[in-house]
N, C-alpha and C. Protein backbone atom coordinates (compact mmCIF):
# COMPACT_ATOMS: atom_id res chain seq x y z
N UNK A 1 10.14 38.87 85.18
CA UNK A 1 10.72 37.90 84.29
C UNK A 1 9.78 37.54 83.17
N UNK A 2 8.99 37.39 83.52
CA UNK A 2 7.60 37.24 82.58
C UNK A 2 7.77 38.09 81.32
N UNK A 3 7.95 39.62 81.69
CA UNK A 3 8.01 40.30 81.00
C UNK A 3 9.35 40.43 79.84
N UNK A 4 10.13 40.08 80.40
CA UNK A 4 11.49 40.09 79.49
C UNK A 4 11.79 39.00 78.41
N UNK A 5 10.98 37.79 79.23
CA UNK A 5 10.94 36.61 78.12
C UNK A 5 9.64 36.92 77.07
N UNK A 6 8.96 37.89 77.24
CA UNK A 6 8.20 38.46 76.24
C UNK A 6 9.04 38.76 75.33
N UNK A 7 9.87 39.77 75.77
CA UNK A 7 10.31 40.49 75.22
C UNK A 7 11.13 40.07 74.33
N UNK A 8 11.93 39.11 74.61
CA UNK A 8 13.20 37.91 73.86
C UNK A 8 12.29 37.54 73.34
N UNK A 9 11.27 36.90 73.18
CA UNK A 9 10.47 36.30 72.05
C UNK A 9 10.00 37.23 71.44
N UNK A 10 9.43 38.05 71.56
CA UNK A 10 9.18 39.07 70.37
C UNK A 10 10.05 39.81 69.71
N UNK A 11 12.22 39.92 69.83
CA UNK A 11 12.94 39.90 69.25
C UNK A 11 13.03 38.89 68.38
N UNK A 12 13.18 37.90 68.99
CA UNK A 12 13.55 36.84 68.38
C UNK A 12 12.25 36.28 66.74
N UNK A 13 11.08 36.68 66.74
CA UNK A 13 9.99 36.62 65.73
C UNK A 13 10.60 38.32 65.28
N UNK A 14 11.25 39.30 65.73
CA UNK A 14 10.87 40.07 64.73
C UNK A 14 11.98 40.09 63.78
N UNK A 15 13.51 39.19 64.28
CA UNK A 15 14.54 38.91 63.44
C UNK A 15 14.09 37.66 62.91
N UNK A 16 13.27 37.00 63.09
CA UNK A 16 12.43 35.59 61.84
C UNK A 16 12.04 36.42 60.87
N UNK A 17 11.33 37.12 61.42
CA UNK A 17 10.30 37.90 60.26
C UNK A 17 10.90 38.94 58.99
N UNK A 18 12.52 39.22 59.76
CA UNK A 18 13.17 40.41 58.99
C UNK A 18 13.80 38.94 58.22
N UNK A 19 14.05 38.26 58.35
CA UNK A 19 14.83 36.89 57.38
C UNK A 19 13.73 36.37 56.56
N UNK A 20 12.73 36.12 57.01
CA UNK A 20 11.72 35.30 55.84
C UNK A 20 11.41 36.87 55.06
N UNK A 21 11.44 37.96 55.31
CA UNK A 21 10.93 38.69 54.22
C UNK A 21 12.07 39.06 53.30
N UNK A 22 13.53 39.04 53.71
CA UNK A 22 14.61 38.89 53.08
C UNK A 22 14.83 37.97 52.08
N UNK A 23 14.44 36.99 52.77
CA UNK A 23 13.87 35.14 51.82
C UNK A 23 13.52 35.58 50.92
N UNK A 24 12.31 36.43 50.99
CA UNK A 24 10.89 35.93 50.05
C UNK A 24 11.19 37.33 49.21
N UNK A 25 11.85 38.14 49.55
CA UNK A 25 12.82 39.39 48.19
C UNK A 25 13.55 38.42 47.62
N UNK A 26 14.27 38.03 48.05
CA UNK A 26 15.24 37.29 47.18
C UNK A 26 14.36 36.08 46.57
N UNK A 27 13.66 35.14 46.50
CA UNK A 27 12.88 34.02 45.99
C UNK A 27 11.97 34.98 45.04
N UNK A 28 11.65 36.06 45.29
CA UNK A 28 10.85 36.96 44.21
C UNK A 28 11.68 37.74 43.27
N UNK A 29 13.00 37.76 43.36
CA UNK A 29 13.88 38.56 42.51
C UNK A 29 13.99 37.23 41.70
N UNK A 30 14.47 35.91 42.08
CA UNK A 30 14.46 34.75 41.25
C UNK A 30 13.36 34.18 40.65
N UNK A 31 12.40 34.54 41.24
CA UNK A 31 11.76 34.14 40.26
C UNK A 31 11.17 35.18 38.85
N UNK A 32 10.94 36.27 38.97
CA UNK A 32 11.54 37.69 38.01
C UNK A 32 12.18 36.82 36.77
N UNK A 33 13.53 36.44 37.53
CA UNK A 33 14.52 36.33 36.36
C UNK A 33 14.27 34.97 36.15
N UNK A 34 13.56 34.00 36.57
CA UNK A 34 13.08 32.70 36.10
C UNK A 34 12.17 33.03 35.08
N UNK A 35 10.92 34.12 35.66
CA UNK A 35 9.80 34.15 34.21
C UNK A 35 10.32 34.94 32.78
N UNK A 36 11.98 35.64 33.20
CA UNK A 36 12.64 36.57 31.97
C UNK A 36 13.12 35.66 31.31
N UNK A 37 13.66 34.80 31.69
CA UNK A 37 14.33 33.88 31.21
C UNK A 37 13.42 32.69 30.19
N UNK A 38 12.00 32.43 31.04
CA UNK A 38 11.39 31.29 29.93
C UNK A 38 10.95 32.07 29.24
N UNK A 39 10.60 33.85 29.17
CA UNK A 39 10.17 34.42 28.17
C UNK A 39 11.19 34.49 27.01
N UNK A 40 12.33 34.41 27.20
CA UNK A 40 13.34 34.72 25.95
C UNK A 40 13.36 33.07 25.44
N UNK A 41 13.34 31.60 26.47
CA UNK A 41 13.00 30.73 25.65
C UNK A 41 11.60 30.71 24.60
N UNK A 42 10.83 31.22 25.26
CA UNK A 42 9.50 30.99 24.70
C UNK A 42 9.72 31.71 23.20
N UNK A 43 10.29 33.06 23.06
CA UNK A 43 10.68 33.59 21.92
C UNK A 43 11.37 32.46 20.81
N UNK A 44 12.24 32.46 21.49
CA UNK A 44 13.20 31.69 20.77
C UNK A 44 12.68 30.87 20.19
N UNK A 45 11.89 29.45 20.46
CA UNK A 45 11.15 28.62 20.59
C UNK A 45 10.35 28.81 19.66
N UNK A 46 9.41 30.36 19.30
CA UNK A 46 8.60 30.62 18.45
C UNK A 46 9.33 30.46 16.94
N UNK A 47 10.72 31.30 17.33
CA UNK A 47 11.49 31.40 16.08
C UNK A 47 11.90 30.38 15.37
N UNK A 48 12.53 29.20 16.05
CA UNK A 48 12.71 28.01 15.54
C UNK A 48 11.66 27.24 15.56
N UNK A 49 10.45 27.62 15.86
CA UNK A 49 9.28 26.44 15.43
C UNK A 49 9.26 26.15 14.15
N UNK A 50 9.52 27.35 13.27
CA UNK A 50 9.22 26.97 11.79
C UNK A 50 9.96 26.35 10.95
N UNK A 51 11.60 26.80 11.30
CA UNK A 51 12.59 25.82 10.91
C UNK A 51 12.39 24.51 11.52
N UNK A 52 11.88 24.35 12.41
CA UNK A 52 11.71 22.86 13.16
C UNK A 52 10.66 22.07 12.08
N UNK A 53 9.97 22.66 12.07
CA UNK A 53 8.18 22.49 11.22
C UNK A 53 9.14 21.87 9.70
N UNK A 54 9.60 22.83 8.98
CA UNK A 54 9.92 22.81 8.02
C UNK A 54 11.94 21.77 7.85
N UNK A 55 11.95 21.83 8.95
CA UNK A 55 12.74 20.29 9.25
C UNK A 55 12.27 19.20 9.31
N UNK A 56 11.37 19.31 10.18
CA UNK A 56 10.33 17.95 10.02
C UNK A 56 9.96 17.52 8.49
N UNK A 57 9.33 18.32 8.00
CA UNK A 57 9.06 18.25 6.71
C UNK A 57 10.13 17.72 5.11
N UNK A 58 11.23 18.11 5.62
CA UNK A 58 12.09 17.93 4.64
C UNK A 58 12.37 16.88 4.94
N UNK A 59 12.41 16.27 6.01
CA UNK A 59 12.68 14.98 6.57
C UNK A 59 11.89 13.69 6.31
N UNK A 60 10.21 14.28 6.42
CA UNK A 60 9.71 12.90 6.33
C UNK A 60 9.52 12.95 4.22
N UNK A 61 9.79 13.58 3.75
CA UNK A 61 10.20 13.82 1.90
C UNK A 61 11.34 13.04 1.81
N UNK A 62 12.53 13.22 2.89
CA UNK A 62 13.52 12.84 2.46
C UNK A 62 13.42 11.40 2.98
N UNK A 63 12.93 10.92 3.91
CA UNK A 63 12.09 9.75 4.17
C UNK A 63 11.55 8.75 3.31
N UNK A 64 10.38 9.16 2.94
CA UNK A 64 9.55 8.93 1.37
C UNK A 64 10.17 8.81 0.03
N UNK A 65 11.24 9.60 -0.22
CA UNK A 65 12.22 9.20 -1.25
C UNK A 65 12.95 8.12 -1.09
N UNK A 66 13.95 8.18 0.47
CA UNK A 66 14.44 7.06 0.42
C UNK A 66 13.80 5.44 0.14
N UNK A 67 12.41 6.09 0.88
CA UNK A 67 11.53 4.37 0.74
C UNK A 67 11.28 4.20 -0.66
N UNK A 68 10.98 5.49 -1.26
CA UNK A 68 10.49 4.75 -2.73
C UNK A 68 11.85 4.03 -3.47
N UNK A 69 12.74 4.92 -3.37
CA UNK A 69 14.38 4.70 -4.11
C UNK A 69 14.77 2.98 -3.55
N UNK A 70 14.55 2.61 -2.34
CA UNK A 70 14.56 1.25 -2.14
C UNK A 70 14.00 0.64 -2.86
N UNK A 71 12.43 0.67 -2.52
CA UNK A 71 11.48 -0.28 -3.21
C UNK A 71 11.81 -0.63 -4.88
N UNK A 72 12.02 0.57 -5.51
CA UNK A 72 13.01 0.40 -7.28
C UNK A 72 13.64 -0.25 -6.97
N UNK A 73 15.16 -0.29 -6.20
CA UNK A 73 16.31 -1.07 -6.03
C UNK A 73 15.42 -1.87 -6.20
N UNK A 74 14.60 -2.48 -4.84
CA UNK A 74 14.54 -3.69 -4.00
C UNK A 74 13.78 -4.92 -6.11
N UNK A 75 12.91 -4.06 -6.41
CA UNK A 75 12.50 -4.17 -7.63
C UNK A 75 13.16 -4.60 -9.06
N UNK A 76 14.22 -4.06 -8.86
CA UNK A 76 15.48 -3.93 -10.28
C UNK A 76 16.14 -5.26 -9.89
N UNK A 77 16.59 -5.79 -8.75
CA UNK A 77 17.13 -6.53 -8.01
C UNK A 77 16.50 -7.57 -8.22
N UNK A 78 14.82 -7.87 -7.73
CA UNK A 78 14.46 -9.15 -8.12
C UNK A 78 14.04 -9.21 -9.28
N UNK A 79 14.31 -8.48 -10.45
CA UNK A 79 13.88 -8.78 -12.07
C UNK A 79 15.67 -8.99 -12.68
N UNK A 80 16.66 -8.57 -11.54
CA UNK A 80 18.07 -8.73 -12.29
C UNK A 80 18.40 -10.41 -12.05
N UNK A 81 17.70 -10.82 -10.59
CA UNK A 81 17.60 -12.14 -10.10
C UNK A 81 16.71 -13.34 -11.15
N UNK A 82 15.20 -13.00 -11.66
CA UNK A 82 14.73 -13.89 -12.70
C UNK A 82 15.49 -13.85 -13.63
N UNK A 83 15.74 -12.48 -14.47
CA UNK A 83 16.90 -12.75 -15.56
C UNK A 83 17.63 -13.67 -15.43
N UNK A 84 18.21 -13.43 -14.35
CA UNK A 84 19.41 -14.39 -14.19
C UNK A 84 18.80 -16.23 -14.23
N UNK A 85 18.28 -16.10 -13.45
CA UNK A 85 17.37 -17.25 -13.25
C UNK A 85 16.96 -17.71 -14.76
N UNK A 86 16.25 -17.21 -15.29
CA UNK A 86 15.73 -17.47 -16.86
C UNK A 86 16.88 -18.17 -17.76
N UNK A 87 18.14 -17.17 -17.69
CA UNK A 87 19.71 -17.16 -18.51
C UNK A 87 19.80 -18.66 -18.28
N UNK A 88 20.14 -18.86 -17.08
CA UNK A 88 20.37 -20.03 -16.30
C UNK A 88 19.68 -21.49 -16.93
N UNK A 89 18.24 -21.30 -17.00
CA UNK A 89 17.13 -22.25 -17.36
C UNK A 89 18.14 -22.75 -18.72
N UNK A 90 17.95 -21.38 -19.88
CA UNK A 90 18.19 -21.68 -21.20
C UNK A 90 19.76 -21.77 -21.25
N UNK A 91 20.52 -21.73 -20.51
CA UNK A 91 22.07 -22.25 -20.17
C UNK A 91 21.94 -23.91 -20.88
N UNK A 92 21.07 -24.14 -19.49
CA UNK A 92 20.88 -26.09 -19.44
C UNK A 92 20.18 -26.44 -20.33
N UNK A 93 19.14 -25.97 -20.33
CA UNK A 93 18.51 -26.46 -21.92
C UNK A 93 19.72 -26.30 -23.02
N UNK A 94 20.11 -25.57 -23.34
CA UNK A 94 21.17 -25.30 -24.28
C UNK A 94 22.21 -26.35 -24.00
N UNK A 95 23.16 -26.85 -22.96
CA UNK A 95 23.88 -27.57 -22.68
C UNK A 95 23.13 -29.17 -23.01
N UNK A 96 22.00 -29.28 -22.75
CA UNK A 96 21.07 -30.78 -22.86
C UNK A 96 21.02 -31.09 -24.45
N UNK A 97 21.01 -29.97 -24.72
CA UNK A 97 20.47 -29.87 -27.13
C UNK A 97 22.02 -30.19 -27.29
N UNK A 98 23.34 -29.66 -26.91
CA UNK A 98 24.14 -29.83 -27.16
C UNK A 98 25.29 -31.21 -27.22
N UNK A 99 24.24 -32.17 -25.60
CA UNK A 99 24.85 -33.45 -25.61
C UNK A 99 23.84 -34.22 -26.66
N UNK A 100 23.09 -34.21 -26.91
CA UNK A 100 21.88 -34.44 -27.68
C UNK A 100 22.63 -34.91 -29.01
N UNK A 101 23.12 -33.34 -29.62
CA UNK A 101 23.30 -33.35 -30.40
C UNK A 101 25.08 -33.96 -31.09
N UNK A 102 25.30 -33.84 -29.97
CA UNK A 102 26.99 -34.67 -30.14
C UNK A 102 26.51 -36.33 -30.10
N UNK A 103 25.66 -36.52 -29.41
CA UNK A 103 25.82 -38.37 -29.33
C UNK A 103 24.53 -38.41 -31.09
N UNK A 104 23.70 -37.66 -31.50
CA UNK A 104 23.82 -37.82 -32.93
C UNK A 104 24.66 -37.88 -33.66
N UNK A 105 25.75 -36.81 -33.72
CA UNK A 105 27.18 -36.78 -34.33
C UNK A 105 27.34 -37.37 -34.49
N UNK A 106 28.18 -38.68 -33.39
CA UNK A 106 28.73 -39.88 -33.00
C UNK A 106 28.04 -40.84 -33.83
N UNK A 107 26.59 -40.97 -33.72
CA UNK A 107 25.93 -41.86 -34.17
C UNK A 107 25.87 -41.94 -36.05
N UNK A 108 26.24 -40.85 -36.24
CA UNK A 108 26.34 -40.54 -37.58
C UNK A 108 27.64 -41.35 -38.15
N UNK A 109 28.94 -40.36 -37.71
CA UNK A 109 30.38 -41.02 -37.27
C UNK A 109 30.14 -42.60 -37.25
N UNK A 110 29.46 -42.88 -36.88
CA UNK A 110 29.23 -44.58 -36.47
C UNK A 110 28.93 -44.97 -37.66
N UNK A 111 27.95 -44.58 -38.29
CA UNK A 111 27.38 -45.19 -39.48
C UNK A 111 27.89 -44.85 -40.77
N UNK A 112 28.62 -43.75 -40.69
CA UNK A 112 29.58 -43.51 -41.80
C UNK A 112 30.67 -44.50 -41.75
N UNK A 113 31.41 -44.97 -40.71
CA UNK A 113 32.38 -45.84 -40.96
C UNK A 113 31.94 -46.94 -41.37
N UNK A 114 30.95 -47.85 -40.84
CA UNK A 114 30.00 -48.73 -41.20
C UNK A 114 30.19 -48.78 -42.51
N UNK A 115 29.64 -47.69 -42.71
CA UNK A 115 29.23 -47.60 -44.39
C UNK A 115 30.35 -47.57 -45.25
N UNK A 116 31.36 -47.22 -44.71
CA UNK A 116 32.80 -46.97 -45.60
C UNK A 116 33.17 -48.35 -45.20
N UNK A 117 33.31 -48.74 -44.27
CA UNK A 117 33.96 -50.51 -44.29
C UNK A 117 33.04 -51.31 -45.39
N UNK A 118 32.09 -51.46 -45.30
CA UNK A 118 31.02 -52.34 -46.46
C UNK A 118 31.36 -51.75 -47.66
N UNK A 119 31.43 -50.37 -47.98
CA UNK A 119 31.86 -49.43 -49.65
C UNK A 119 33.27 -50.17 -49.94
N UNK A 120 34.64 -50.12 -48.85
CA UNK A 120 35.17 -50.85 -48.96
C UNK A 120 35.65 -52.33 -49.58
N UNK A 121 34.60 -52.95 -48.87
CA UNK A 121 34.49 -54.58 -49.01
C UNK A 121 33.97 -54.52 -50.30
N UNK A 122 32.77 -53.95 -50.63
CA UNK A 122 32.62 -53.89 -52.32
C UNK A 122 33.08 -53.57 -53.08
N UNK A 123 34.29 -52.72 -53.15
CA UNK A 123 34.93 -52.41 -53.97
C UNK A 123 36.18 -53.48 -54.76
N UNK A 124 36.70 -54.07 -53.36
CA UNK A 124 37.72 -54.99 -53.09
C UNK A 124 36.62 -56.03 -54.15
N UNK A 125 35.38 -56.50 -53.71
CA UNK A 125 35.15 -57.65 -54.34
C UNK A 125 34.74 -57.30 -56.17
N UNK A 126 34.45 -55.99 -56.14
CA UNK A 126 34.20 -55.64 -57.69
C UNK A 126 35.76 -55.54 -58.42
N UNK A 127 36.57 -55.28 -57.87
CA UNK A 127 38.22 -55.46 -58.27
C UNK A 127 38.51 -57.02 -58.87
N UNK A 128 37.97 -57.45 -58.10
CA UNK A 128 37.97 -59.31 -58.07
C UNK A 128 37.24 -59.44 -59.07
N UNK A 129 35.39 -58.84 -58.98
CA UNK A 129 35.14 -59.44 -60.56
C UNK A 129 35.71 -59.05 -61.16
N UNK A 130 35.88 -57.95 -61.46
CA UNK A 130 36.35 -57.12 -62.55
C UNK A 130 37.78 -58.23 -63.31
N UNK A 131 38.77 -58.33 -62.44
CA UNK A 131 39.95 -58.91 -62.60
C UNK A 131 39.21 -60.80 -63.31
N UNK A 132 38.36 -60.86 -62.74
CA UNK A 132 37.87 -62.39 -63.02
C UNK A 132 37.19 -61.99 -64.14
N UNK A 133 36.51 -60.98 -64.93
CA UNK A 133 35.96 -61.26 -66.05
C UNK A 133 36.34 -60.85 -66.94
N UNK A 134 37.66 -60.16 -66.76
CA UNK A 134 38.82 -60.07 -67.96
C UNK A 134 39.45 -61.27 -68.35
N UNK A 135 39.30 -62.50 -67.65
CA UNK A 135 40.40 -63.76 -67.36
C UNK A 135 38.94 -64.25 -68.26
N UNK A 136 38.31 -64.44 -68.01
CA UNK A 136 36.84 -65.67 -69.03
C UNK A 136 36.08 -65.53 -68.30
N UNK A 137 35.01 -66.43 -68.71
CA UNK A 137 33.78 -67.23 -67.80
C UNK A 137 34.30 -68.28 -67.16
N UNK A 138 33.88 -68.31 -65.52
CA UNK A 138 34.17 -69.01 -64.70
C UNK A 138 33.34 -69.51 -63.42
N UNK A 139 33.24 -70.19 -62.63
CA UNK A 139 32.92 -70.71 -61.40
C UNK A 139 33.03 -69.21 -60.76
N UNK A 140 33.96 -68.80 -60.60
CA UNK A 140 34.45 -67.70 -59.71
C UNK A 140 33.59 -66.27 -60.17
N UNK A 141 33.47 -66.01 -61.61
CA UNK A 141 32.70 -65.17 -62.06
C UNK A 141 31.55 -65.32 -61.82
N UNK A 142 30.61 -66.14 -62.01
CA UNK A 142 29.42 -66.56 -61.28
C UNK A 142 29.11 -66.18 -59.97
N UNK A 143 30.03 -66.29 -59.21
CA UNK A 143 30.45 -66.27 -57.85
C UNK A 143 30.40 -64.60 -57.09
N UNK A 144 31.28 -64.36 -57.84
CA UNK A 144 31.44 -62.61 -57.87
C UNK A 144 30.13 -61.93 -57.97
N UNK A 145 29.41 -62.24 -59.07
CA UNK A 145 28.16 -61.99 -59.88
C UNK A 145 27.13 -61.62 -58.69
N UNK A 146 26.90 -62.59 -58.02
CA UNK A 146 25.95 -62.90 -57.38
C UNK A 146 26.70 -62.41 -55.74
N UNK A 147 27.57 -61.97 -55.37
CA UNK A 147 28.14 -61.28 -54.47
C UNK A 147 27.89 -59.61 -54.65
N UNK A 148 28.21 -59.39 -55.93
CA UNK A 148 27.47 -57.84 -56.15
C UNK A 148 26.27 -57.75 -56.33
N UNK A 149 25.58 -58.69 -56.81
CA UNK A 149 24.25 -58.43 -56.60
C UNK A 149 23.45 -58.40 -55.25
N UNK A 150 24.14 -59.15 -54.30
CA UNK A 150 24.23 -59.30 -52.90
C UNK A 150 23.94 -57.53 -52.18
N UNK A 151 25.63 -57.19 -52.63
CA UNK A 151 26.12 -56.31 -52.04
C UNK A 151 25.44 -55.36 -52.09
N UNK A 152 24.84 -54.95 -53.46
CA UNK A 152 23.80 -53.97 -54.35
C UNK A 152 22.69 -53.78 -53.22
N UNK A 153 22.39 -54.78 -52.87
CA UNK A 153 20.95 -54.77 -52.40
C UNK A 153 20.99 -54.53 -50.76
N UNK A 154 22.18 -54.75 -50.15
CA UNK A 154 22.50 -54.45 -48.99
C UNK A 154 22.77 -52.51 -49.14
N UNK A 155 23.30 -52.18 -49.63
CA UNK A 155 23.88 -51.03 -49.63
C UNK A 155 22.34 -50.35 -50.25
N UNK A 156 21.61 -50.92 -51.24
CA UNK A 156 20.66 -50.03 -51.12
C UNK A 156 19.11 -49.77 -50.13
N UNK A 157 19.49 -50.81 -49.08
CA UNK A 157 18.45 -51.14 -48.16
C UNK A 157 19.54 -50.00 -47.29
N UNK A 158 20.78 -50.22 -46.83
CA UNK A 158 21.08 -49.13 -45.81
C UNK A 158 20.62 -47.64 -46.19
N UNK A 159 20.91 -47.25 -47.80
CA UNK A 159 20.70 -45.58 -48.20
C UNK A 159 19.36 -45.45 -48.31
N UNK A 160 18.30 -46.38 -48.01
CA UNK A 160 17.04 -46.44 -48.78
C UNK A 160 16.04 -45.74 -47.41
């Protein structure tokens, strides 16, 4: 018995041994076609390095343009902004000269009527002498007299 269970065990290792070397054909045929295979990547890989290279490249240009093409915008933008800003300043200044210059207007307007009510009143009272020193010498002519001489001196202190 001794002998036979030898014997079953040394079948039994020499059908292990016919399977692991079966294994290890087949794990060596795969790997064959594993190292064929990263060799045609590795090719490949070579081929597109340069388009890659020269992708890269067009990229960080096209990069660099875009940043500069901003920075102009970003540039044009805050000098379109002071303009504006500036416009703005001389807007209000301009609007300030303009009330300025209307309440002079007014003030003018003011003193022209002034002045036409008093041109008025002197006229009315030179009508009067006039009418009184066609009639004689009188109280009233006297009167008149010394009302235009009045008036004279008022009207030439306002134009004076």
């Amino acid at each position: 018995m001794f002998c036979g269970d030898s014997i079953l065990r040394w079948g039994d290792q020499a059908r292990r041994l016919d399977s692991l070397a079966t294994e290890n054909a087949e794990l060596q045929e795969k790997v064959k076609e594993a190292n064929l295979e990263r060799s045609l990547w590795e090719r490949e890989a070579k081929k597109a390095s340069p388009f890659l290279t020269s992708l890269r490249k067009a990229l960080a240009k096209s990069e660099a343009s875009l940043k500069l093409a901003q920075e102009n915008q970003d540039r044009k933008i805050k000098s379109a902004f002071k303009h504006s800003d500036d416009h703005a300043l001389k807007v209000t200044k301009l609007e300030e000269e303009v009330v300025t210059l209307t309440k002079a207007l007014a003030d003018r307007d003011h003193a022209y009527a002034e002045l036409h009510a008093v041109a008025t009143k002197h006229f009315e009272q030179l009508q009067e002498s006039t009418r009184l020193l066609l009639e004689g010498d009188s109280m009233p002519l006297r009167h008149a007299k010394a009302v235009i001489d009045s008036q004279r001196q008022v009207i030439l202190r306002q134009n004076g």
